[in-house]
N, C-alpha and C. Protein backbone atom coordinates (compact mmCIF):
# COMPACT_ATOMS: atom_id res chain seq x y z
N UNK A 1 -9.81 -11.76 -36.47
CA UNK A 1 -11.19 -11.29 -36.40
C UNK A 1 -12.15 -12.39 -36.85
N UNK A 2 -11.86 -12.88 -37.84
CA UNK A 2 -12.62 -14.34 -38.56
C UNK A 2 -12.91 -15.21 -37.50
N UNK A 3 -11.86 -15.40 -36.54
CA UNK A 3 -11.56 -16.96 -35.52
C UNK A 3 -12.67 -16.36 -34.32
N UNK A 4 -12.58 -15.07 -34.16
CA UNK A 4 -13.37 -14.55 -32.74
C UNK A 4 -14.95 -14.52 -33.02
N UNK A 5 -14.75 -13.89 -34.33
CA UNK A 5 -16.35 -13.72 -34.69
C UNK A 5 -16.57 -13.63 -36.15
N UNK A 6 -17.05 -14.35 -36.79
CA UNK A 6 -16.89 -14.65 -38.22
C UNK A 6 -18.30 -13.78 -38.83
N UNK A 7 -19.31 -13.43 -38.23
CA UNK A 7 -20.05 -12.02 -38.75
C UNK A 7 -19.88 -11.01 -39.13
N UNK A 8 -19.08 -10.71 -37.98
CA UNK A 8 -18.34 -9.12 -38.09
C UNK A 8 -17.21 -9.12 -39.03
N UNK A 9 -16.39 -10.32 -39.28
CA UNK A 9 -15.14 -10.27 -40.46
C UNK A 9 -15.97 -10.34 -41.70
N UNK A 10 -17.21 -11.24 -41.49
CA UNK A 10 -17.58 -10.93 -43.23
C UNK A 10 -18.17 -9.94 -43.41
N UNK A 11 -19.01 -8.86 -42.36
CA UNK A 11 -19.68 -7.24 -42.38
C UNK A 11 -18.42 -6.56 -42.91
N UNK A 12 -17.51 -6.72 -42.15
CA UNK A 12 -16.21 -5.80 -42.46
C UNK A 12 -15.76 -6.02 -43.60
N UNK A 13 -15.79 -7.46 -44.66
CA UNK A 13 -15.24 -8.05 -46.02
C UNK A 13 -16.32 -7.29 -47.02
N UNK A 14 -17.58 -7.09 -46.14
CA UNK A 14 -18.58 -6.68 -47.46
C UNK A 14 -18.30 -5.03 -47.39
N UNK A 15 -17.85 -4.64 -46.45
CA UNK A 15 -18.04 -2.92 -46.36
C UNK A 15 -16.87 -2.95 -47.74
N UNK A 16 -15.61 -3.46 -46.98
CA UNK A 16 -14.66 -3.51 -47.87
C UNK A 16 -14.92 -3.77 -49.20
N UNK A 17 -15.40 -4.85 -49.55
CA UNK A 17 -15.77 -4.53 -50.93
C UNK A 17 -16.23 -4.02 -51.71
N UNK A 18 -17.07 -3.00 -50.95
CA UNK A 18 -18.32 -2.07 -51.81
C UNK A 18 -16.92 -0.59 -51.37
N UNK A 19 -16.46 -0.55 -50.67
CA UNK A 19 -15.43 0.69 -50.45
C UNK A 19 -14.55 0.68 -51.64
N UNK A 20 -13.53 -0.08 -51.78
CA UNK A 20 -12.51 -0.34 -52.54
C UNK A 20 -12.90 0.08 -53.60
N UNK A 21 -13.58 -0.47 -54.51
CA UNK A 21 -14.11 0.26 -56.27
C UNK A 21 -14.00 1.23 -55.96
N UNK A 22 -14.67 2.31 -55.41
CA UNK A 22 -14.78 3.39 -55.33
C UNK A 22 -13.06 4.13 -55.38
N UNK A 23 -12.08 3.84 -54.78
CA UNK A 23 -10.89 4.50 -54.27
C UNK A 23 -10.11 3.90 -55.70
N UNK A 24 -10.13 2.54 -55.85
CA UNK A 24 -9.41 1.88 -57.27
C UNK A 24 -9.88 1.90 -58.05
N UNK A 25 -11.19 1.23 -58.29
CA UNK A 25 -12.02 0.94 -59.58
C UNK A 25 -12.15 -0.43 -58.82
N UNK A 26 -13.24 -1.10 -59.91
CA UNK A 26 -13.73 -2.40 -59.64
C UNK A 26 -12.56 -3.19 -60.02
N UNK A 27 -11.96 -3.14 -61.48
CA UNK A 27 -10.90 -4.31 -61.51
C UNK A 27 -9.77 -3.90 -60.50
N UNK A 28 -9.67 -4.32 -59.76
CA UNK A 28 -8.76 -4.05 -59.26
C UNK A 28 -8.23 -5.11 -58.41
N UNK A 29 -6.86 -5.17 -57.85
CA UNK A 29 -6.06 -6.54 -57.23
C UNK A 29 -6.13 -6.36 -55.48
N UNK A 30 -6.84 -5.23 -55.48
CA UNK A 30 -7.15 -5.08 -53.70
C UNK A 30 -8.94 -5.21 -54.00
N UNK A 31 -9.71 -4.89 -54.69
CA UNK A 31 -10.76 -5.72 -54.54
C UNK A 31 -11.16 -6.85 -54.76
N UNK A 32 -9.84 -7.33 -55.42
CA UNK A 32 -10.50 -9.14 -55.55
C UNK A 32 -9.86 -9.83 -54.80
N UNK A 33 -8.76 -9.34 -53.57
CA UNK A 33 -8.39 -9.48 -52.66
C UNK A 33 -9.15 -9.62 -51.38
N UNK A 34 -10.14 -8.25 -51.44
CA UNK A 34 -11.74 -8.46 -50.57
C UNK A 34 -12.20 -9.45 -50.45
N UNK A 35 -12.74 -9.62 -52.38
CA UNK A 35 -13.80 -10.71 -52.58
C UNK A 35 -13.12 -12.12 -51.62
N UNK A 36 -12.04 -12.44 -51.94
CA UNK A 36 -11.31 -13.57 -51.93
C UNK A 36 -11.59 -13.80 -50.44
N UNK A 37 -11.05 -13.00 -49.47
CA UNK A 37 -11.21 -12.95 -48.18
C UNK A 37 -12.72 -12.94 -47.58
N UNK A 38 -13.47 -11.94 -48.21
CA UNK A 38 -15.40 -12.47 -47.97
C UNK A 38 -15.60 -13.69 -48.70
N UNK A 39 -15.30 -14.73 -49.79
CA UNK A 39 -15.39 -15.91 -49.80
C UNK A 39 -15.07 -16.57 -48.43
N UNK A 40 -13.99 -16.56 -48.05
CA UNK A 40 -13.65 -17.51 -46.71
C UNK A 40 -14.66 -16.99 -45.73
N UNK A 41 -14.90 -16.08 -45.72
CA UNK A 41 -16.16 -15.08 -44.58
C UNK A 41 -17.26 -15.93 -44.79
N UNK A 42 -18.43 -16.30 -45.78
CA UNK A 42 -19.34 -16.89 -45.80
C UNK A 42 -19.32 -18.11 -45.59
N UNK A 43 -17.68 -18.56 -46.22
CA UNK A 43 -18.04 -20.00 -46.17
C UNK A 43 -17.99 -20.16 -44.58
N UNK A 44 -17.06 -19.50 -43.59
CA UNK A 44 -17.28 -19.58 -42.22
C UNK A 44 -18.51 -19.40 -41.58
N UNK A 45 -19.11 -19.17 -42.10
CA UNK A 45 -20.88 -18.48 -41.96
C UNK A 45 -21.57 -19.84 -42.58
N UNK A 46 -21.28 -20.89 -43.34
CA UNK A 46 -22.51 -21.72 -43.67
C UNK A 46 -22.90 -21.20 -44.90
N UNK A 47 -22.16 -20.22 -45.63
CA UNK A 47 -23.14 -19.86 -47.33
C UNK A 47 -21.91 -20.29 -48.07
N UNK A 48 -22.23 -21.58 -48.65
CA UNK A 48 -21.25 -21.29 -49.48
C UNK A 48 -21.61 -21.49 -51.03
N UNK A 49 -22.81 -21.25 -51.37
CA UNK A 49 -22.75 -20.29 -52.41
C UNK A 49 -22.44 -19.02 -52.60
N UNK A 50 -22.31 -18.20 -51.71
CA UNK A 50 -21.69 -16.99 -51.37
C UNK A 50 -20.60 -16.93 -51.61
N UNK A 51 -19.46 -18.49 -50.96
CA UNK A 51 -18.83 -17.94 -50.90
C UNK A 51 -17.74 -18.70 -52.21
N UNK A 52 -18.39 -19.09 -53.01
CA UNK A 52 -18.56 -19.61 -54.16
C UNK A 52 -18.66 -18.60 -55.35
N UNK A 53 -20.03 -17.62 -54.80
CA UNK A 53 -19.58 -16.81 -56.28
C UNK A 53 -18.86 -15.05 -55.75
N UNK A 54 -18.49 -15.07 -54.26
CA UNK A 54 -17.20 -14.04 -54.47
C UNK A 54 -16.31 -14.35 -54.86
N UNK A 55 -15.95 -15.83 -54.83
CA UNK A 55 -14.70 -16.33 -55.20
C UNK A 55 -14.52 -15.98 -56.80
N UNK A 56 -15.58 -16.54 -57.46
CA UNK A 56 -15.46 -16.66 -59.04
C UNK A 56 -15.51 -15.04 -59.54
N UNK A 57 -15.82 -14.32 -58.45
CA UNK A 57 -15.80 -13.09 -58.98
C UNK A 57 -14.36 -12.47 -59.16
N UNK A 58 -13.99 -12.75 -57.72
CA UNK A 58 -12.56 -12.19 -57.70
C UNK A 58 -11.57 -13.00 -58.94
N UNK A 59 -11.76 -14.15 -59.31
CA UNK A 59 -11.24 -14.28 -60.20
C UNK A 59 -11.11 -14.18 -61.51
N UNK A 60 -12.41 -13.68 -61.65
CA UNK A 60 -13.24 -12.32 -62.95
C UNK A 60 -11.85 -11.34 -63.30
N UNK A 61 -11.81 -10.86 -61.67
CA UNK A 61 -11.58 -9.55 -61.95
C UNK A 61 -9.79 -9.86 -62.24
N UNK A 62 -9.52 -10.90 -61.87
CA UNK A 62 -8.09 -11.17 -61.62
C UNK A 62 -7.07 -11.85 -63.30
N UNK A 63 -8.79 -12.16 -64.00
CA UNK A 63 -8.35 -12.28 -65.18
C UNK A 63 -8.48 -11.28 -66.04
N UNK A 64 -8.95 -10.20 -65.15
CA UNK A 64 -9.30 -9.26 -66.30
C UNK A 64 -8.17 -8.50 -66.26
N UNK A 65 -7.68 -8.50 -65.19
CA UNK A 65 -6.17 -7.61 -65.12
C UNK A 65 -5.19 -8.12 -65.51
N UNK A 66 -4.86 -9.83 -65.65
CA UNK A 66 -4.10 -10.51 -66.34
C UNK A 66 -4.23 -9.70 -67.79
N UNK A 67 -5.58 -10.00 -68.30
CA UNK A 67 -5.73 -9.45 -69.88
C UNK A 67 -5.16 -8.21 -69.89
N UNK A 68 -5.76 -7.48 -69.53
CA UNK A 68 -4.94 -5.99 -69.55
C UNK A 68 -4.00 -5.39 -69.42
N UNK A 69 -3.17 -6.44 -68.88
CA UNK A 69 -1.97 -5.91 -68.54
C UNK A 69 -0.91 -6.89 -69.29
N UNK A 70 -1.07 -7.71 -70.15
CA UNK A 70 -0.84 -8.27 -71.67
C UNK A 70 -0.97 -7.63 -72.61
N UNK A 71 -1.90 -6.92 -72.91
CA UNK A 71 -2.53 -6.10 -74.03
C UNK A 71 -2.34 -4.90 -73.95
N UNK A 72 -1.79 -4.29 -72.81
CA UNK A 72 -1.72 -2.62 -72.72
C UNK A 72 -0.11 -2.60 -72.97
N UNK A 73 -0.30 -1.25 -74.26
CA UNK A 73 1.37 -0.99 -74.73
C UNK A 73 1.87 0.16 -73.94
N UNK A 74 1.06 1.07 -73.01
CA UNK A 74 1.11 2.07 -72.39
C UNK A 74 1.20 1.89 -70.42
N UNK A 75 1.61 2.32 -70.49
CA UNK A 75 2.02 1.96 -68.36
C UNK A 75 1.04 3.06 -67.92
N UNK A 76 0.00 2.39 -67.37
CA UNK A 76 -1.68 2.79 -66.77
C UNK A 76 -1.16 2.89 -64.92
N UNK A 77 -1.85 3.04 -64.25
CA UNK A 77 -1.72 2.86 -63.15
C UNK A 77 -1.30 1.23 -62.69
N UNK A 78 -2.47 0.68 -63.11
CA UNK A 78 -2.69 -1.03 -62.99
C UNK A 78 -1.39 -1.89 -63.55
N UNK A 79 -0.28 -0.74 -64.32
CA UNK A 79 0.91 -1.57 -64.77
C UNK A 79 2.36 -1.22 -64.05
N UNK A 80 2.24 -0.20 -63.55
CA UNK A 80 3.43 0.73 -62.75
C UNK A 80 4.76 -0.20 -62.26
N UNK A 81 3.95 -1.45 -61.63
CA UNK A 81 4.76 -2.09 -61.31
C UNK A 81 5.78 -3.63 -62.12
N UNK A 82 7.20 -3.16 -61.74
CA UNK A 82 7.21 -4.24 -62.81
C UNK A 82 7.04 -5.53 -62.86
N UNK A 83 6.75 -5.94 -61.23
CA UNK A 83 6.28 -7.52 -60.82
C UNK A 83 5.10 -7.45 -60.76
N UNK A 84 4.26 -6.48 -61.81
CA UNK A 84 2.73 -6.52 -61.30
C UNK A 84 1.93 -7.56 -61.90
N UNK A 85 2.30 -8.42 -62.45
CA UNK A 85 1.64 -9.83 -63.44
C UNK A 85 2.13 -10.83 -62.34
N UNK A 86 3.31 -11.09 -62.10
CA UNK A 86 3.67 -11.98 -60.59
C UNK A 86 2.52 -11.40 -59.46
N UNK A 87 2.36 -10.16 -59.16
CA UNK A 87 1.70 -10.27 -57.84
C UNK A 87 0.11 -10.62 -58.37
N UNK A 88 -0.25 -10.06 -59.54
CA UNK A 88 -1.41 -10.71 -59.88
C UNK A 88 -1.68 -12.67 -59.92
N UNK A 89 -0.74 -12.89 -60.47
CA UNK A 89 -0.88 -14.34 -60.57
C UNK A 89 -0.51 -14.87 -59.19
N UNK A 90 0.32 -14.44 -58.34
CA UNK A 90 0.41 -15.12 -56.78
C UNK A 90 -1.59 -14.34 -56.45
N UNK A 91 -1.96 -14.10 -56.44
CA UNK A 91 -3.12 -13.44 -55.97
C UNK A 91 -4.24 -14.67 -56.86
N UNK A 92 -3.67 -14.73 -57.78
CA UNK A 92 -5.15 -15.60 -58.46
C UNK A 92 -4.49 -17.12 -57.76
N UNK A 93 -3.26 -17.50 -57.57
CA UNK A 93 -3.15 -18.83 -57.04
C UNK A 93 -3.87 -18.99 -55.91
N UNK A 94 -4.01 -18.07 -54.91
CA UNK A 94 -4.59 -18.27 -53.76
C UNK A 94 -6.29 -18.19 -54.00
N UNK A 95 -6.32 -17.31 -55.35
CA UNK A 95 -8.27 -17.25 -54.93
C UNK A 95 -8.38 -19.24 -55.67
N UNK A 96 -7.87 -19.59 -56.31
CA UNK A 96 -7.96 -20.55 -56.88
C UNK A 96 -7.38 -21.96 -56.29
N UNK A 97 -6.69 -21.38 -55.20
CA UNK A 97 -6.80 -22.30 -54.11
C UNK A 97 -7.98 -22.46 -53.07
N UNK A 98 -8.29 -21.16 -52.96
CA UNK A 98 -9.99 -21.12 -51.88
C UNK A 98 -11.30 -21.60 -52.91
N UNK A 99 -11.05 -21.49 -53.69
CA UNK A 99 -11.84 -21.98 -54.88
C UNK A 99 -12.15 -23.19 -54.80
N UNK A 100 -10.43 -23.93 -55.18
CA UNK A 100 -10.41 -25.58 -54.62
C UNK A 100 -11.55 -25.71 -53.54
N UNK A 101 -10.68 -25.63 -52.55
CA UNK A 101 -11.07 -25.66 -51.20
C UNK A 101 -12.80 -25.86 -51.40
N UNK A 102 -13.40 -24.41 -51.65
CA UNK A 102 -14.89 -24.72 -51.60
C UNK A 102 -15.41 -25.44 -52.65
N UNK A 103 -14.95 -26.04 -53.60
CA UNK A 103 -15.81 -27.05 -54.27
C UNK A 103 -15.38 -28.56 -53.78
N UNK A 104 -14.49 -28.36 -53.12
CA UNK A 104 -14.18 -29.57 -52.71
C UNK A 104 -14.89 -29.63 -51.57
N UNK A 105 -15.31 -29.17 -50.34
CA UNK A 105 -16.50 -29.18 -50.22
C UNK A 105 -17.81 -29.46 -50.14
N UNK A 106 -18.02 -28.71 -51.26
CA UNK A 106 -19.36 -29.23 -52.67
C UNK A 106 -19.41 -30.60 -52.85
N UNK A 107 -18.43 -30.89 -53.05
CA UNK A 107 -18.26 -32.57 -53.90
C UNK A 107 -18.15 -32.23 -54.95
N UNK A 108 -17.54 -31.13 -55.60
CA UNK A 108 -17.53 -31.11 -56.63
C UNK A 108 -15.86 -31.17 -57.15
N UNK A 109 -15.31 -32.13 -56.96
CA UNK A 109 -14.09 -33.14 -57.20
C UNK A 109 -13.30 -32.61 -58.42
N UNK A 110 -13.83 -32.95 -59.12
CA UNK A 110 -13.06 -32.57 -60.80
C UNK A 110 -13.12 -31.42 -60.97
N UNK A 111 -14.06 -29.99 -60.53
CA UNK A 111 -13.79 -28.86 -60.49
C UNK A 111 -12.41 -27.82 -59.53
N UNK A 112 -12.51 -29.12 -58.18
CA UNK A 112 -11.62 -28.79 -57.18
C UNK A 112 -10.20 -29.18 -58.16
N UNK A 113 -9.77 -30.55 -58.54
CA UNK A 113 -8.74 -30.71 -58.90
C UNK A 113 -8.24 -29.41 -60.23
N UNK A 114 -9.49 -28.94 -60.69
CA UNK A 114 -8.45 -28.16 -62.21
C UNK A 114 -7.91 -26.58 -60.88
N UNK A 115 -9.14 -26.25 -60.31
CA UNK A 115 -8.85 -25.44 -59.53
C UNK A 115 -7.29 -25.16 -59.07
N UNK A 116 -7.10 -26.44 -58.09
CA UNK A 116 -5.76 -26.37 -57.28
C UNK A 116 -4.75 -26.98 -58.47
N UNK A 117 -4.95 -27.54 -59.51
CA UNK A 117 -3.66 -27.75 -60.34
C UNK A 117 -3.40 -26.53 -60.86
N UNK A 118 -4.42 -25.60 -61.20
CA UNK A 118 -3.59 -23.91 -61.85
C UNK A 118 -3.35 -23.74 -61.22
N UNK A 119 -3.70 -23.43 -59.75
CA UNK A 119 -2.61 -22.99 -58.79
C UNK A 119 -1.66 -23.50 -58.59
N UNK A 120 -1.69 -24.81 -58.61
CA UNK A 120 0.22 -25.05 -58.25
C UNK A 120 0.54 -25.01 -59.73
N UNK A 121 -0.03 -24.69 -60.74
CA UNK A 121 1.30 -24.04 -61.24
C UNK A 121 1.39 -22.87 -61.22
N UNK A 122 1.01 -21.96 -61.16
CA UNK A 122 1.08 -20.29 -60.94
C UNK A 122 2.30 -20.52 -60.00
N UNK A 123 2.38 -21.25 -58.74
CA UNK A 123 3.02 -20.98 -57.28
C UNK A 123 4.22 -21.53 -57.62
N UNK A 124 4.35 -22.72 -58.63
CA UNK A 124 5.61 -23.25 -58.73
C UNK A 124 5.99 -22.39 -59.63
N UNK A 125 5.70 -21.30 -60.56
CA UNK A 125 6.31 -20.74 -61.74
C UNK A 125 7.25 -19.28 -60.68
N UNK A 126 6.37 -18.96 -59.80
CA UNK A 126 6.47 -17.78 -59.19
C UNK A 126 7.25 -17.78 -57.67
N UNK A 127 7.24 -19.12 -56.75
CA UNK A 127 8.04 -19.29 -55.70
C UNK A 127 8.93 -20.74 -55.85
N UNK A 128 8.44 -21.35 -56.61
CA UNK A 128 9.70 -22.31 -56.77
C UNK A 128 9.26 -23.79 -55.67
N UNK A 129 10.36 -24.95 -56.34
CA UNK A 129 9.88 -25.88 -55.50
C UNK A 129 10.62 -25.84 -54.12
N UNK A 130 9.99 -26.19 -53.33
CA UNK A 130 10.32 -26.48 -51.38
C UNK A 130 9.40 -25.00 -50.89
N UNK A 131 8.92 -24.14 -51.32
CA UNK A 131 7.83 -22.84 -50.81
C UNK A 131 6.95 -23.99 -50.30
N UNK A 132 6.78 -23.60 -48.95
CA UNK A 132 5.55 -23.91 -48.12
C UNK A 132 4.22 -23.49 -48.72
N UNK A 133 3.68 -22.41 -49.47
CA UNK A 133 2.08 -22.28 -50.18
C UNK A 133 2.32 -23.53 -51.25
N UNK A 134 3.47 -23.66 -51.85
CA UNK A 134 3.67 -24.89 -53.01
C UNK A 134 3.50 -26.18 -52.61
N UNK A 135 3.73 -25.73 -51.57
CA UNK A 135 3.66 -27.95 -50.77
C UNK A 135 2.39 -28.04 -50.17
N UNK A 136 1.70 -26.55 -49.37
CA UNK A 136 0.38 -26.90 -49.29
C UNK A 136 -1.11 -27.06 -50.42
N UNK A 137 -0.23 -26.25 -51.33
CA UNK A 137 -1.26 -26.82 -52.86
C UNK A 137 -0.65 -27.99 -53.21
N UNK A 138 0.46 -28.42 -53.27
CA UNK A 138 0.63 -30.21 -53.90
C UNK A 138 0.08 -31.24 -52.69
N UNK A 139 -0.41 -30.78 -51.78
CA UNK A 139 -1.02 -31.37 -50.79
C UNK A 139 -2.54 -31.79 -51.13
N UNK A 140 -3.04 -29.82 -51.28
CA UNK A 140 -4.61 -29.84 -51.13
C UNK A 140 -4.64 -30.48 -52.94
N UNK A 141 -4.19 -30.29 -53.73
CA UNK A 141 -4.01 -31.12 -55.06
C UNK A 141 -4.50 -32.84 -54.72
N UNK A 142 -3.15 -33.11 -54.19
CA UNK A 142 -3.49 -34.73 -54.08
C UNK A 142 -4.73 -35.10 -53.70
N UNK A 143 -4.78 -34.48 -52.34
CA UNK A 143 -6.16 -34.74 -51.92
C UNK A 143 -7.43 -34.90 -52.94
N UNK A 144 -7.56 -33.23 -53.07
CA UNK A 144 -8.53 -33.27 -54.26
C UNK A 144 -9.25 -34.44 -55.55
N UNK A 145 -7.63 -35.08 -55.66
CA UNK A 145 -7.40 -36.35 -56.75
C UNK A 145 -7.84 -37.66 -56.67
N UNK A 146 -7.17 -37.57 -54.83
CA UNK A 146 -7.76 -38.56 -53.95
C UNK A 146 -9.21 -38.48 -54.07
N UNK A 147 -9.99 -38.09 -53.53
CA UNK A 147 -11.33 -37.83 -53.49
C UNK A 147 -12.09 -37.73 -54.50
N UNK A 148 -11.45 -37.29 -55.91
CA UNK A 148 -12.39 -37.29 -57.24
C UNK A 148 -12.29 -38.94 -57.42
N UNK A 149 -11.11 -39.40 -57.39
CA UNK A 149 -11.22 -40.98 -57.28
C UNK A 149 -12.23 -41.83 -57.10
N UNK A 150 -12.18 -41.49 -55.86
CA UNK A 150 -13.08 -42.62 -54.80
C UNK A 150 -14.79 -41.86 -55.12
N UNK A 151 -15.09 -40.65 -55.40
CA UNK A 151 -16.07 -40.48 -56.22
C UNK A 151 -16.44 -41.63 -57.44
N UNK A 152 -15.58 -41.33 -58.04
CA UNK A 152 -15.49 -42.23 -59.26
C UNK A 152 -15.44 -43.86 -59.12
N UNK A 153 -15.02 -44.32 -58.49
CA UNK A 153 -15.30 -45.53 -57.66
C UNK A 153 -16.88 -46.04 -57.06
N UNK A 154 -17.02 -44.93 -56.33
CA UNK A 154 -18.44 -45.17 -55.99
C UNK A 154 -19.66 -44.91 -56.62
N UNK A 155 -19.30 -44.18 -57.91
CA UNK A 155 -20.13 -44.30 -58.86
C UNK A 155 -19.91 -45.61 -59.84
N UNK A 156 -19.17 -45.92 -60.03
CA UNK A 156 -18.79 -47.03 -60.72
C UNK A 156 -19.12 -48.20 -60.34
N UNK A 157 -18.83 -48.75 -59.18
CA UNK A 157 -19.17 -49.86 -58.68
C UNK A 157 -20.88 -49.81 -58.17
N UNK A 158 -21.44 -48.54 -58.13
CA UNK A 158 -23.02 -48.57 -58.33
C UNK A 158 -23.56 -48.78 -59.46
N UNK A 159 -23.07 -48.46 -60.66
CA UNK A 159 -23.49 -48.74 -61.67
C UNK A 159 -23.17 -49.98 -62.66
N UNK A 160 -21.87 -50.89 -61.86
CA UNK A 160 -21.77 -51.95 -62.22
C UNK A 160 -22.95 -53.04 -61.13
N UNK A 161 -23.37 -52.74 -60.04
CA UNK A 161 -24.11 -53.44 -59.31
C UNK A 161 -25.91 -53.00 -59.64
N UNK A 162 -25.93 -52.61 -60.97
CA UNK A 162 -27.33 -51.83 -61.06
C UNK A 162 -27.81 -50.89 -60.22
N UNK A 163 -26.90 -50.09 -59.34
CA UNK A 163 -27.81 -49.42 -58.24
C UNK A 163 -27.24 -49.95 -56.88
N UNK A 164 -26.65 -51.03 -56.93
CA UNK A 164 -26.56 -52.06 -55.79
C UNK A 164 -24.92 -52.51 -55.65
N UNK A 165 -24.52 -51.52 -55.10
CA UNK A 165 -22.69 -52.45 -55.11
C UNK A 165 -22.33 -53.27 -53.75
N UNK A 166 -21.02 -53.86 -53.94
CA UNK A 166 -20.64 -54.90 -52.89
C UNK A 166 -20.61 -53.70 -51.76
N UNK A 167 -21.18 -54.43 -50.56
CA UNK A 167 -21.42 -53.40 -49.60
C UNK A 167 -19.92 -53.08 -49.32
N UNK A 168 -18.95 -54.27 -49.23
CA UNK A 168 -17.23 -53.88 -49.16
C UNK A 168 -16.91 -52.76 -49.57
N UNK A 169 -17.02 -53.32 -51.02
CA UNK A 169 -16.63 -52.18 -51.69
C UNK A 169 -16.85 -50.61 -51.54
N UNK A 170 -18.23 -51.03 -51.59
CA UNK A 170 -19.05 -49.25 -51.41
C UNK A 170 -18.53 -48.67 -50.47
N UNK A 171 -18.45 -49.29 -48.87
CA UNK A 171 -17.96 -48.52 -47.54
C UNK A 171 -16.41 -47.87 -47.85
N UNK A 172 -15.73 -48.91 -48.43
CA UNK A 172 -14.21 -48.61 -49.02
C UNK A 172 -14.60 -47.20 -49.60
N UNK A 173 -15.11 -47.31 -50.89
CA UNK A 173 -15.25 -46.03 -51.26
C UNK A 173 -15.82 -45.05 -50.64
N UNK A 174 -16.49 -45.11 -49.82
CA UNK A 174 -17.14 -43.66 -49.27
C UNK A 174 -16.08 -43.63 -47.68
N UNK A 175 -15.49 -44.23 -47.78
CA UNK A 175 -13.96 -43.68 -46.57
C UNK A 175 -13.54 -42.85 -47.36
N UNK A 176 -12.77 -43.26 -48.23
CA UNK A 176 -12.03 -42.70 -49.33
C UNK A 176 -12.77 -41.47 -49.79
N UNK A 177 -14.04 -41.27 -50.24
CA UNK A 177 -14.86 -40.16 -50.44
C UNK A 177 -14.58 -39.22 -49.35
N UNK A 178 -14.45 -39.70 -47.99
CA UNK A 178 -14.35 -38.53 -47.02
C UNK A 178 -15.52 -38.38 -46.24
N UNK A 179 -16.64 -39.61 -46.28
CA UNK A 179 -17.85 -39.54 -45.57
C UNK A 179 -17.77 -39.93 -44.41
């Protein structure tokens, strides 16, 4: 639905999200499942502050059920299950992989890298090494690393040139940046 028409998947991500509370409650691991999925919706749309703070939301809610379900001595609905901290944490690896994803983006480099390093570890604790989601976060990881780099490079060599770096250099770095 996203690939055909990316309006109607994020109309349908927002119905969904305002539906869901209602049937679960707000914390819940199928509404920050929404959010997670209307993040990718806006950012397909061109907002990605949108889709920036569904993301951080869903992961609000994804820590809030982590907490709670640490702290609760009693089996609630939200605990029933006994892999229900695994499916929570495979659920926050992925919002925290789309997370990556959109700050990387941003340019916002060093936010992307802490992003996708909790996720690969959540993914390596929970599927193990050779999982395909594990090799595509030690992927989008490197990258990320890559690119905070050559950030860092091209700030550096501007501020060793007063403002003014070796034009070599600079172009080097803004390949490497991804420009």
């Amino acid at each position: 639905l996203a690939c055909r028409d990316p309006e109607s998947a994020r109309d349908t991500m927002l119905e969904v999200s305002k539906t869901l509370p209602r049937v679960f409650g707000y914390n819940s691991i199928h509404v920050a499942r929404a959010l997670n999925n209307l993040a990718l919706s806006h950012y397909d749309l061109g907002a990605p502050v949108e889709a920036n703070r569904a993301c951080l939301e869903a992961k609000d809610i994804l820590n809030k059920l982590l907490i709670d379900d640490s702290t609760s001595s009693t089996r609630t609905p939200t605990t029933v299950c006994v892999d229900h901290k695994r499916i929570i944490e495979l659920a926050m690896a992925r919002t925290l992989g789309n997370l990556g994803f959109l700050e990387s983006r941003r340019k916002k480099f060093k936010e992307s890298v802490q992003s996708f390093s909790a996720a690969v570890k959540l993914l390596r604790r929970h599927l193990g090494v050779g999982h395909a989601d594990l090799d595509l976060a030690n992927r989008n990881l490197a990258h990320a690393k890559e690119s905070l780099t050559a950030a860092l490079t091209v700030e550096s060599v501007t501020a060793e040139r007063g403002g003014l770096p070796d034009i070599t250099q600079f172009l080097d770095a803004l390949c490497a940046y991804g420009v």
